[in-house]
PDB file of N, CA and C in Angstrom:
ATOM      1  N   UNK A   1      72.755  81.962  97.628  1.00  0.00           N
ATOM      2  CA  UNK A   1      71.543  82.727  97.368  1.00  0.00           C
ATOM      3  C   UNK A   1      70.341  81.794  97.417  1.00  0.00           C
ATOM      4  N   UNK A   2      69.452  82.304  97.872  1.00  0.00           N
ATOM      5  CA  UNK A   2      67.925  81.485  97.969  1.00  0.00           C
ATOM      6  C   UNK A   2      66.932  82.069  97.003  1.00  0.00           C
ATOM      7  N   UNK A   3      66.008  81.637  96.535  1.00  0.00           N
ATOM      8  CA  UNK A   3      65.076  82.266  96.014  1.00  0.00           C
ATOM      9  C   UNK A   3      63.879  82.463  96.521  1.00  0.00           C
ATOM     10  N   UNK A   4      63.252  83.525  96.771  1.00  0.00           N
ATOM     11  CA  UNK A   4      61.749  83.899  97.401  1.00  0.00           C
ATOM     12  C   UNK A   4      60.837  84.133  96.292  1.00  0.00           C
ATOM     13  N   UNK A   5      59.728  83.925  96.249  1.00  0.00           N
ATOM     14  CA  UNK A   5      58.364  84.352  94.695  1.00  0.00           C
ATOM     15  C   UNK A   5      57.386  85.226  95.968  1.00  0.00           C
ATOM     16  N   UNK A   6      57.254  86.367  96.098  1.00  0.00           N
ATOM     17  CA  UNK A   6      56.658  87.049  96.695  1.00  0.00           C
ATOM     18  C   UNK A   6      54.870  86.324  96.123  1.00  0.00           C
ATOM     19  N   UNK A   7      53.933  86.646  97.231  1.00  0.00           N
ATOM     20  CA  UNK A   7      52.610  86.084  96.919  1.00  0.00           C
ATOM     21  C   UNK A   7      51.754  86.909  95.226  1.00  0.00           C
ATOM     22  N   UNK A   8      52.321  88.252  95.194  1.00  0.00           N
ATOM     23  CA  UNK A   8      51.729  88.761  94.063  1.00  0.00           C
ATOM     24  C   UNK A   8      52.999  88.413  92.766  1.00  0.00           C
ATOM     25  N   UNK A   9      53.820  88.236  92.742  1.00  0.00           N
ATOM     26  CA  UNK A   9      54.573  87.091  91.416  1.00  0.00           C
ATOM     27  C   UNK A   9      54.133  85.763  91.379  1.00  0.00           C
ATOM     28  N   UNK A  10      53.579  85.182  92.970  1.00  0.00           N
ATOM     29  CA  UNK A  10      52.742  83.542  92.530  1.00  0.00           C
ATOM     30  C   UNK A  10      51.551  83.776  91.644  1.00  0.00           C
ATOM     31  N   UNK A  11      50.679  85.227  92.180  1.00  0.00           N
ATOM     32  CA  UNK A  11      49.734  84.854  91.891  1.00  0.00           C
ATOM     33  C   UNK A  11      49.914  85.185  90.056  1.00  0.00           C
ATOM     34  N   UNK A  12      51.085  86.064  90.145  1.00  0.00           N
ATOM     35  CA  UNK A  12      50.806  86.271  88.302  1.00  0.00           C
ATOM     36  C   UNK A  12      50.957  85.462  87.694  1.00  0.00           C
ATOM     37  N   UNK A  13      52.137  84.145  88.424  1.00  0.00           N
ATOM     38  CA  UNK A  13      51.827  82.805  87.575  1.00  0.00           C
ATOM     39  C   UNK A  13      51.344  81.836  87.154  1.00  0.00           C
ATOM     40  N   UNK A  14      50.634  82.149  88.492  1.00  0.00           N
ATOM     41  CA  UNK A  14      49.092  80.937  88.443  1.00  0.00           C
ATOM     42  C   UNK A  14      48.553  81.362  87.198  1.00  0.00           C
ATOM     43  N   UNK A  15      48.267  83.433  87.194  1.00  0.00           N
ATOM     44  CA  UNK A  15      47.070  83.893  86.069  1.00  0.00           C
ATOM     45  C   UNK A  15      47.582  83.436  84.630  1.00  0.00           C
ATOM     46  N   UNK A  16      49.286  83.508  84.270  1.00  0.00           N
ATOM     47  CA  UNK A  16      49.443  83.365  82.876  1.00  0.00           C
ATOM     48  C   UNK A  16      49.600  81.950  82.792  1.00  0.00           C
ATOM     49  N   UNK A  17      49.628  80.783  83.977  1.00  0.00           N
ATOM     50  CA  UNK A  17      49.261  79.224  83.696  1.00  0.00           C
ATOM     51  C   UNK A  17      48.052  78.916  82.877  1.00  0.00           C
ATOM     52  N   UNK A  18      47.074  80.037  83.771  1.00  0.00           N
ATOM     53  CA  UNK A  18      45.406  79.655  83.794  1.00  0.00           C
ATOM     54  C   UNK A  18      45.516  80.009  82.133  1.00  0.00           C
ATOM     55  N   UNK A  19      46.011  81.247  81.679  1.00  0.00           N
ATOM     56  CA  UNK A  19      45.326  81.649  80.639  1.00  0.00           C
ATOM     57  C   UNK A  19      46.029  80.645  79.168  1.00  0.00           C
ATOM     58  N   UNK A  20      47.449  80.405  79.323  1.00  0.00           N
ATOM     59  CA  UNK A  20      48.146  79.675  78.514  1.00  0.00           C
ATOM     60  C   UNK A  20      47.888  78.132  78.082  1.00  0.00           C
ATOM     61  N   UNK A  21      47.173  77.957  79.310  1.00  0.00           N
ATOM     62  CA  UNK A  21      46.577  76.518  79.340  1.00  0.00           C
ATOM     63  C   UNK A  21      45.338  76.267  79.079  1.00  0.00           C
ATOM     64  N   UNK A  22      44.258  77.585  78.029  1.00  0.00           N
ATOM     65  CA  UNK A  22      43.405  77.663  78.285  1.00  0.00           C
ATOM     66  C   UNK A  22      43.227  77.770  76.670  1.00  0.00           C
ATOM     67  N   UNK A  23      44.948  77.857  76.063  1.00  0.00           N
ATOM     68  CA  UNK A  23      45.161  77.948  75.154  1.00  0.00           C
ATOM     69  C   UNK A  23      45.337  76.990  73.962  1.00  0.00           C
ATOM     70  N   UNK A  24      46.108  75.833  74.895  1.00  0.00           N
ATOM     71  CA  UNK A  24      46.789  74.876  74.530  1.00  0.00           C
ATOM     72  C   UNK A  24      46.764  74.001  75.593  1.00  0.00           C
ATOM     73  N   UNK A  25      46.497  72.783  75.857  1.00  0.00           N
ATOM     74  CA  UNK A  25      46.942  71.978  76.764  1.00  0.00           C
ATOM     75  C   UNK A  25      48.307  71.645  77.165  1.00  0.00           C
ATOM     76  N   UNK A  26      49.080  71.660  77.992  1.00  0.00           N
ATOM     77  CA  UNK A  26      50.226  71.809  78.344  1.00  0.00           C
ATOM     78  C   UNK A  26      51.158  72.590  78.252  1.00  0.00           C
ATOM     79  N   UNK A  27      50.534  74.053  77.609  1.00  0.00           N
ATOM     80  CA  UNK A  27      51.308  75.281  77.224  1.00  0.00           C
ATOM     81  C   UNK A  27      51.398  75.932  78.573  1.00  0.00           C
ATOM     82  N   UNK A  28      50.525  75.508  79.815  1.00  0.00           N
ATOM     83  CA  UNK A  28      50.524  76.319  80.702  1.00  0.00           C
ATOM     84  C   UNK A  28      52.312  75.301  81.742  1.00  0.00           C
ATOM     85  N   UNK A  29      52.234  74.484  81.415  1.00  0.00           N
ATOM     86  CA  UNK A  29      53.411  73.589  82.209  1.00  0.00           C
ATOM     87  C   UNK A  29      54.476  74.105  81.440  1.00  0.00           C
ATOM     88  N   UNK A  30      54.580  73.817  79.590  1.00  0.00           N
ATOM     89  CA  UNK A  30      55.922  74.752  79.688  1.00  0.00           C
ATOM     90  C   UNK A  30      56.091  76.050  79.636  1.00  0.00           C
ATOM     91  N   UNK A  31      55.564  76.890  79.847  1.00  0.00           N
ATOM     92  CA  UNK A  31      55.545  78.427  80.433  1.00  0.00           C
ATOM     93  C   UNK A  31      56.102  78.557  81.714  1.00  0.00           C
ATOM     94  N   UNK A  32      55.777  77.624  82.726  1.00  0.00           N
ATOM     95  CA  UNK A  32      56.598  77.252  84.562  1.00  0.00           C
ATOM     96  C   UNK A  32      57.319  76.764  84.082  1.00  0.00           C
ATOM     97  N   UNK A  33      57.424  75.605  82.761  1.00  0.00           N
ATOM     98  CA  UNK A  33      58.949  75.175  82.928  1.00  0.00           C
ATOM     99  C   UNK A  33      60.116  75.792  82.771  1.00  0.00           C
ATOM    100  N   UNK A  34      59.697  76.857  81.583  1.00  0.00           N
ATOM    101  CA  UNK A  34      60.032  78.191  81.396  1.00  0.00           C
ATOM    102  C   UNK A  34      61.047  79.130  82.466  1.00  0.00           C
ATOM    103  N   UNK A  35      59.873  79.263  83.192  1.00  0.00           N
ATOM    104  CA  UNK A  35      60.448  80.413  84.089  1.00  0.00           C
ATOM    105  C   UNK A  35      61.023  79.418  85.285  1.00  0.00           C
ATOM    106  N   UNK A  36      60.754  78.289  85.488  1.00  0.00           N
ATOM    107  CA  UNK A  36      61.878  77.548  86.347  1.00  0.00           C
ATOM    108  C   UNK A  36      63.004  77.431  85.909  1.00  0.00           C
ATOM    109  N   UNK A  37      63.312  77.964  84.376  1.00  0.00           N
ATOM    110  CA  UNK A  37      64.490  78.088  83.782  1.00  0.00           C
ATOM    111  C   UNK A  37      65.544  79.057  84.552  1.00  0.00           C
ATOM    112  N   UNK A  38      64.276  80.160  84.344  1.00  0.00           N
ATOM    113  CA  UNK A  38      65.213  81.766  84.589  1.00  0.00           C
ATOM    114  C   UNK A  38      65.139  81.701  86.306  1.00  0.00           C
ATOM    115  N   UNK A  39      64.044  80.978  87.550  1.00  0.00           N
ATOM    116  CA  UNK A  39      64.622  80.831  88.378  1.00  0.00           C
ATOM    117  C   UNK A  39      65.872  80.886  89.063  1.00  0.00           C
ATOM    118  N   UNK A  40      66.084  78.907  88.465  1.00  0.00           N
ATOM    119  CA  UNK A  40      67.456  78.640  88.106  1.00  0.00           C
ATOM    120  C   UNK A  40      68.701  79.003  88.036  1.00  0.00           C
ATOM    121  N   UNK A  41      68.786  80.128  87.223  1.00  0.00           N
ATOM    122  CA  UNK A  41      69.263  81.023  86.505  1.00  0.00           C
ATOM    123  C   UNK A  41      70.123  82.142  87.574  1.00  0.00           C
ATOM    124  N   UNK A  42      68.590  82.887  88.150  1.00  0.00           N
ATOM    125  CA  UNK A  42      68.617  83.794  89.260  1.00  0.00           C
ATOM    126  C   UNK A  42      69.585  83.478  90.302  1.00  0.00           C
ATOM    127  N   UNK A  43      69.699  81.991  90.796  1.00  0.00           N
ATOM    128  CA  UNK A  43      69.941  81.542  92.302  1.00  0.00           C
ATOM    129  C   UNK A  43      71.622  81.314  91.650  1.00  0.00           C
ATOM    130  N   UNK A  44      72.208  80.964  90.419  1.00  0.00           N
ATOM    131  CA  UNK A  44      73.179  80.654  90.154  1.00  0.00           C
ATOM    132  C   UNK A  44      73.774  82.311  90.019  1.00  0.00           C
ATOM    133  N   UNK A  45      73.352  83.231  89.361  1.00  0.00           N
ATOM    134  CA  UNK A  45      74.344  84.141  89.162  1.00  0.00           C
ATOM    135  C   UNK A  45      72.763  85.563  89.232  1.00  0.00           C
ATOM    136  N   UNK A  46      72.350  85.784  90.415  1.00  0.00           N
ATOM    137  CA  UNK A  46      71.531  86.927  90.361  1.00  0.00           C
ATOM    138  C   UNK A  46      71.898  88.436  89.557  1.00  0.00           C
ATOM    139  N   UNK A  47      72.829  88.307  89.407  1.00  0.00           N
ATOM    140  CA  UNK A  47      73.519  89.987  89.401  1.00  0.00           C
ATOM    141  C   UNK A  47      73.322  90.006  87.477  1.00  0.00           C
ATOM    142  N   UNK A  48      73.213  89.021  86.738  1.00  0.00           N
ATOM    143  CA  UNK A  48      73.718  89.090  85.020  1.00  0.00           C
ATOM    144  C   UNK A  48      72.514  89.960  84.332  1.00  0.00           C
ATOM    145  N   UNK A  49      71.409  89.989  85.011  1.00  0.00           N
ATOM    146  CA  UNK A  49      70.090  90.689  84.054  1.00  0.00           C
ATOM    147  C   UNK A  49      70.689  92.427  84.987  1.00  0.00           C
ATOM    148  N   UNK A  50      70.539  92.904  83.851  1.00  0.00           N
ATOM    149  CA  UNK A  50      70.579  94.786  84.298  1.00  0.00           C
ATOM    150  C   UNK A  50      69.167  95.038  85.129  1.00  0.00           C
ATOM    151  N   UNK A  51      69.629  96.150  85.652  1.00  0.00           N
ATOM    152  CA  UNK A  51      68.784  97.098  86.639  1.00  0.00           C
ATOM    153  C   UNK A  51      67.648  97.788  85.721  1.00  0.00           C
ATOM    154  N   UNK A  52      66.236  97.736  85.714  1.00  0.00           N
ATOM    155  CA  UNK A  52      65.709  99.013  85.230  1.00  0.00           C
ATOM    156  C   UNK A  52      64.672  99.608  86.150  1.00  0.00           C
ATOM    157  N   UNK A  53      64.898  99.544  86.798  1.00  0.00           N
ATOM    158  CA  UNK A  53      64.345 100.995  88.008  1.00  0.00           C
ATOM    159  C   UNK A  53      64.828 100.360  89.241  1.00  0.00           C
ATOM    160  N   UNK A  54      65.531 101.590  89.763  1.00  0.00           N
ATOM    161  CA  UNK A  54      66.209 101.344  91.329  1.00  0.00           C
ATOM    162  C   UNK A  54      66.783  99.854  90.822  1.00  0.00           C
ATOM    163  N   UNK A  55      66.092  99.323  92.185  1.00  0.00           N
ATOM    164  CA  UNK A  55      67.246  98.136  92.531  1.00  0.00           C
ATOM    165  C   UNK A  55      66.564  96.680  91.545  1.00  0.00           C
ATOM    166  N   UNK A  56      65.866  97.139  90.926  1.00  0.00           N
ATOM    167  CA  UNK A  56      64.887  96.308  90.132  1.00  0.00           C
ATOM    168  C   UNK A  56      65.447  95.662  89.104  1.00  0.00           C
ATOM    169  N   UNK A  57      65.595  94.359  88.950  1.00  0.00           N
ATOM    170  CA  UNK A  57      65.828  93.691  87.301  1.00  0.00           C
ATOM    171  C   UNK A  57      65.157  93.125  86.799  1.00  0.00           C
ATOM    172  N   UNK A  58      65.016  92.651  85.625  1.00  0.00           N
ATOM    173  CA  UNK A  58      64.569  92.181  84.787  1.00  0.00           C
ATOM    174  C   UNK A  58      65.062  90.910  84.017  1.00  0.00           C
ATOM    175  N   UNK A  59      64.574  89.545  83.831  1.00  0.00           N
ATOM    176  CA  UNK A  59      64.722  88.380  82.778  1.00  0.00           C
ATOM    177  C   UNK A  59      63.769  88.271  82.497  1.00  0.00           C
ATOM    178  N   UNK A  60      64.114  87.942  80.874  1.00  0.00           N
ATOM    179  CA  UNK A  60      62.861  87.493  79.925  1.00  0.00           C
ATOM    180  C   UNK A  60      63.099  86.065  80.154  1.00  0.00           C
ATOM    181  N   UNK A  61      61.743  85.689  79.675  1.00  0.00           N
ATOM    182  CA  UNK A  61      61.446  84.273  79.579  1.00  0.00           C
ATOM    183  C   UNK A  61      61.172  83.588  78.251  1.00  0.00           C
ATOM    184  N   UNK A  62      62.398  82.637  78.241  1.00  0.00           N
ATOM    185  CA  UNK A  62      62.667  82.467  77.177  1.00  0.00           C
ATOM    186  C   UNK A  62      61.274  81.403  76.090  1.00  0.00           C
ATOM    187  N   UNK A  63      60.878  81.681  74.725  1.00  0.00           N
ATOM    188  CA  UNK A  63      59.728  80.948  74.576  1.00  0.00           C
ATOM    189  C   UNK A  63      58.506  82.173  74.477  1.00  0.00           C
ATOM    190  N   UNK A  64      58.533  82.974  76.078  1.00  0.00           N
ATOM    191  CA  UNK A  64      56.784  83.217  75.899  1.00  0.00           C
ATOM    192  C   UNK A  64      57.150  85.009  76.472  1.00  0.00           C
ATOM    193  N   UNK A  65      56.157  85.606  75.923  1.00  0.00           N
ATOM    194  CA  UNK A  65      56.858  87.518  76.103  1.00  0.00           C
ATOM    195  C   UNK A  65      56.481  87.777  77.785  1.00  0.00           C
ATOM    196  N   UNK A  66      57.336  87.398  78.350  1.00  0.00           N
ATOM    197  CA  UNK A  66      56.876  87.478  80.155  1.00  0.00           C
ATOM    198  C   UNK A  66      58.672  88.018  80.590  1.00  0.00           C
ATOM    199  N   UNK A  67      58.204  88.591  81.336  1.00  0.00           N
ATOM    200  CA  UNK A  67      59.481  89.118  82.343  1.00  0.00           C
ATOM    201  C   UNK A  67      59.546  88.742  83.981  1.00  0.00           C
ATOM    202  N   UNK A  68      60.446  88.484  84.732  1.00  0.00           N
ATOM    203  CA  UNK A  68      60.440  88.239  85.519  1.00  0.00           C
ATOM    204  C   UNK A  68      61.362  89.088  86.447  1.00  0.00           C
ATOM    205  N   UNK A  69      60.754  89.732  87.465  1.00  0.00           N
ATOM    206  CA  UNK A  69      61.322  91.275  87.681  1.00  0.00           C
ATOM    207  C   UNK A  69      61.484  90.805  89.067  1.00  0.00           C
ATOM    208  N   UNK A  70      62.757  91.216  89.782  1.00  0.00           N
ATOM    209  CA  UNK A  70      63.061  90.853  90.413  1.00  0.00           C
ATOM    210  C   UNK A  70      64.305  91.573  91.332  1.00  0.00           C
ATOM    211  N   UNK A  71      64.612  91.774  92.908  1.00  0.00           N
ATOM    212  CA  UNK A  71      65.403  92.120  93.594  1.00  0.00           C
ATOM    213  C   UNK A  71      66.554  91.309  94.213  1.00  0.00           C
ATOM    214  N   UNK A  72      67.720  91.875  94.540  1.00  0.00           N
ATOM    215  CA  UNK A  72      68.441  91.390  95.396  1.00  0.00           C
ATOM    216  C   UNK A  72      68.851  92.098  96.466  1.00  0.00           C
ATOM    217  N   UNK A  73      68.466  91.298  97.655  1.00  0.00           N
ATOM    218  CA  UNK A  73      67.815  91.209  98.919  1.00  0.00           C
ATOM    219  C   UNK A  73      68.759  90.725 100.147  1.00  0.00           C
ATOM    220  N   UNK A  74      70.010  91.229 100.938  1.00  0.00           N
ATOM    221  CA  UNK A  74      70.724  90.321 100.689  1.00  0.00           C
ATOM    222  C   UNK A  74      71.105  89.164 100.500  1.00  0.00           C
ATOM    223  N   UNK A  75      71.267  87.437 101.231  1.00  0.00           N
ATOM    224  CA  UNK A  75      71.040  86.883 100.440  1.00  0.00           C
ATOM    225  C   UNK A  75      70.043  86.269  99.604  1.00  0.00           C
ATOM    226  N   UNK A  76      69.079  87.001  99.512  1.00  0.00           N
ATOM    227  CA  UNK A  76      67.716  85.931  98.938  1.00  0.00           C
ATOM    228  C   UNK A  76      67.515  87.540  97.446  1.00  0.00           C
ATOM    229  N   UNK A  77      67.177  86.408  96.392  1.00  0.00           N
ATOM    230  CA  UNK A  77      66.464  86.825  95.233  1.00  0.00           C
ATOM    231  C   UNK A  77      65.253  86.836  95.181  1.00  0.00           C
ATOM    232  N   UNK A  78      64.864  88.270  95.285  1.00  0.00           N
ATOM    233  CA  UNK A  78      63.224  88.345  95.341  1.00  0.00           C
ATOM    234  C   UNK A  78      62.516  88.742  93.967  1.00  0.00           C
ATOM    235  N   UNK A  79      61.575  87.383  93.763  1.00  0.00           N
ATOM    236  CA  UNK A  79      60.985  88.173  92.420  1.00  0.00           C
ATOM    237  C   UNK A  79      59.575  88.258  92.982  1.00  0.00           C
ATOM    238  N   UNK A  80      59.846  89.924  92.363  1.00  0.00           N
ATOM    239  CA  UNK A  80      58.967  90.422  92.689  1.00  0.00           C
ATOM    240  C   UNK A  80      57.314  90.339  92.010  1.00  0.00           C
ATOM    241  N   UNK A  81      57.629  90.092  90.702  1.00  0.00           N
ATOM    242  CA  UNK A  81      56.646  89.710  89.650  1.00  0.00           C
ATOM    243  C   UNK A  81      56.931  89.375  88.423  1.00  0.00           C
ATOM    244  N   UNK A  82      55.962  88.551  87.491  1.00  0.00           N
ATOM    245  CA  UNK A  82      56.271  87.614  86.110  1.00  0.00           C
ATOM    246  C   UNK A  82      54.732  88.463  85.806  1.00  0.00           C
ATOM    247  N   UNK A  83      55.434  89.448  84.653  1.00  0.00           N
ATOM    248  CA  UNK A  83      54.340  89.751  83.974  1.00  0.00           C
ATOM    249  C   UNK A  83      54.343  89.756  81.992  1.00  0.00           C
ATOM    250  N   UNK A  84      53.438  89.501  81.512  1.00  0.00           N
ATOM    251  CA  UNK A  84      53.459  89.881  80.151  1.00  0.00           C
ATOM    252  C   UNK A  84      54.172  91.059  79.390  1.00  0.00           C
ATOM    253  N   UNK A  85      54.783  90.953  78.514  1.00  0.00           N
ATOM    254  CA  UNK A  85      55.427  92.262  78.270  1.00  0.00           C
ATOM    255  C   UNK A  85      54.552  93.368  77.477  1.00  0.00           C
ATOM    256  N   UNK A  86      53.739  93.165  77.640  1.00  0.00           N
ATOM    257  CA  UNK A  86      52.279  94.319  77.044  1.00  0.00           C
ATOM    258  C   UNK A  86      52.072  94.989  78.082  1.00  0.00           C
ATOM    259  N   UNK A  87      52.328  94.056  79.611  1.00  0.00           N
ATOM    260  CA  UNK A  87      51.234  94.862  80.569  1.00  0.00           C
ATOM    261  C   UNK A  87      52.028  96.427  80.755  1.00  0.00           C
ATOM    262  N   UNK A  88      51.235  97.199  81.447  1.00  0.00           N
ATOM    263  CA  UNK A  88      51.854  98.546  82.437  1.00  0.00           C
ATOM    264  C   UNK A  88      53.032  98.297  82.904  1.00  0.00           C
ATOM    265  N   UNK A  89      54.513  99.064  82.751  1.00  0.00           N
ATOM    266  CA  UNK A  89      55.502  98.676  83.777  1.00  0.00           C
ATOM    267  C   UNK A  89      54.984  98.720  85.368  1.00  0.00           C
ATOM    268  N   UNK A  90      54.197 100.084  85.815  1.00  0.00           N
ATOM    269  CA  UNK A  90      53.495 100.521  86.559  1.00  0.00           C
ATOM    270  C   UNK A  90      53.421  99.277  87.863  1.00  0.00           C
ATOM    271  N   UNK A  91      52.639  98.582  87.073  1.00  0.00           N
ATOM    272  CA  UNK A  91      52.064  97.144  87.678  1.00  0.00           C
ATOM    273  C   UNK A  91      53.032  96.867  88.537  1.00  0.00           C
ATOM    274  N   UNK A  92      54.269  96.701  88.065  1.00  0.00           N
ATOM    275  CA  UNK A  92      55.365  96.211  88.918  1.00  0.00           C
ATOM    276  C   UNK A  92      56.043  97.112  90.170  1.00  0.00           C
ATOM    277  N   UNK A  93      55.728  98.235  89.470  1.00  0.00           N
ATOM    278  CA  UNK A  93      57.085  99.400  89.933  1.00  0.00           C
ATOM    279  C   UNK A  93      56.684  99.792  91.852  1.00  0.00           C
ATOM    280  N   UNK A  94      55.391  99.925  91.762  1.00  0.00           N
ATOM    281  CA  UNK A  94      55.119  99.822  93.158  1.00  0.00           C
ATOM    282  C   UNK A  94      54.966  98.403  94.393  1.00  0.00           C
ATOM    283  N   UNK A  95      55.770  97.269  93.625  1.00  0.00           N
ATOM    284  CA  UNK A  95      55.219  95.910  94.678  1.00  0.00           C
ATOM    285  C   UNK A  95      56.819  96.362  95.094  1.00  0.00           C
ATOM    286  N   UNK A  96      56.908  95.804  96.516  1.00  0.00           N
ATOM    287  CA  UNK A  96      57.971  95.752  97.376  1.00  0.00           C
ATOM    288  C   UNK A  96      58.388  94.571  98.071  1.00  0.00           C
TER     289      UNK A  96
END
């Protein structure tokens, strides 16, 4: 399995770098270090986080309330987006 970060999941990580780091100095590095966790994670065993819409899953990130929502594609893991768990599911439900 490979992993792909579609351009609108980069850009949500750049936004919760910008804002985490805006917070704390170096809170925005372990937040990526974070989700380079659940990357990781993805490319070793894609299938372990459940489905919640269609073909859509979901990992939390461990540390900070962000999800990382994501497809399997055949072989490549597509995440589709890393968003806050406050935001709209919405947000996500229409990126492809």
């Amino acid at each position: 399995m490979s992993l792909v970060v579609r351009p609108s999941a980069a850009a949500d990580l750049d936004e919760a770098f910008l804002w985490d780091e805006g917070q704390r100095a170096g809170l925005g590095h372990e937040f990526l270090d974070a989700v380079q966790q659940v990357f990781e994670g993805l490319v070793e065993n894609p299938q372990l986080h459940r489905v919640v819409h269609r073909d859509t899953r979901h990992a939390l990130v461990r540390r900070f309330p962000y999800g990382v929502f994501y497809r399997i594609i055949g072989d490549n893991t597509v995440v589709i987006g890393c968003l806050h768990g406050s935001r709209n599911p919405r947000r996500w439900k229409g990126r492809r």
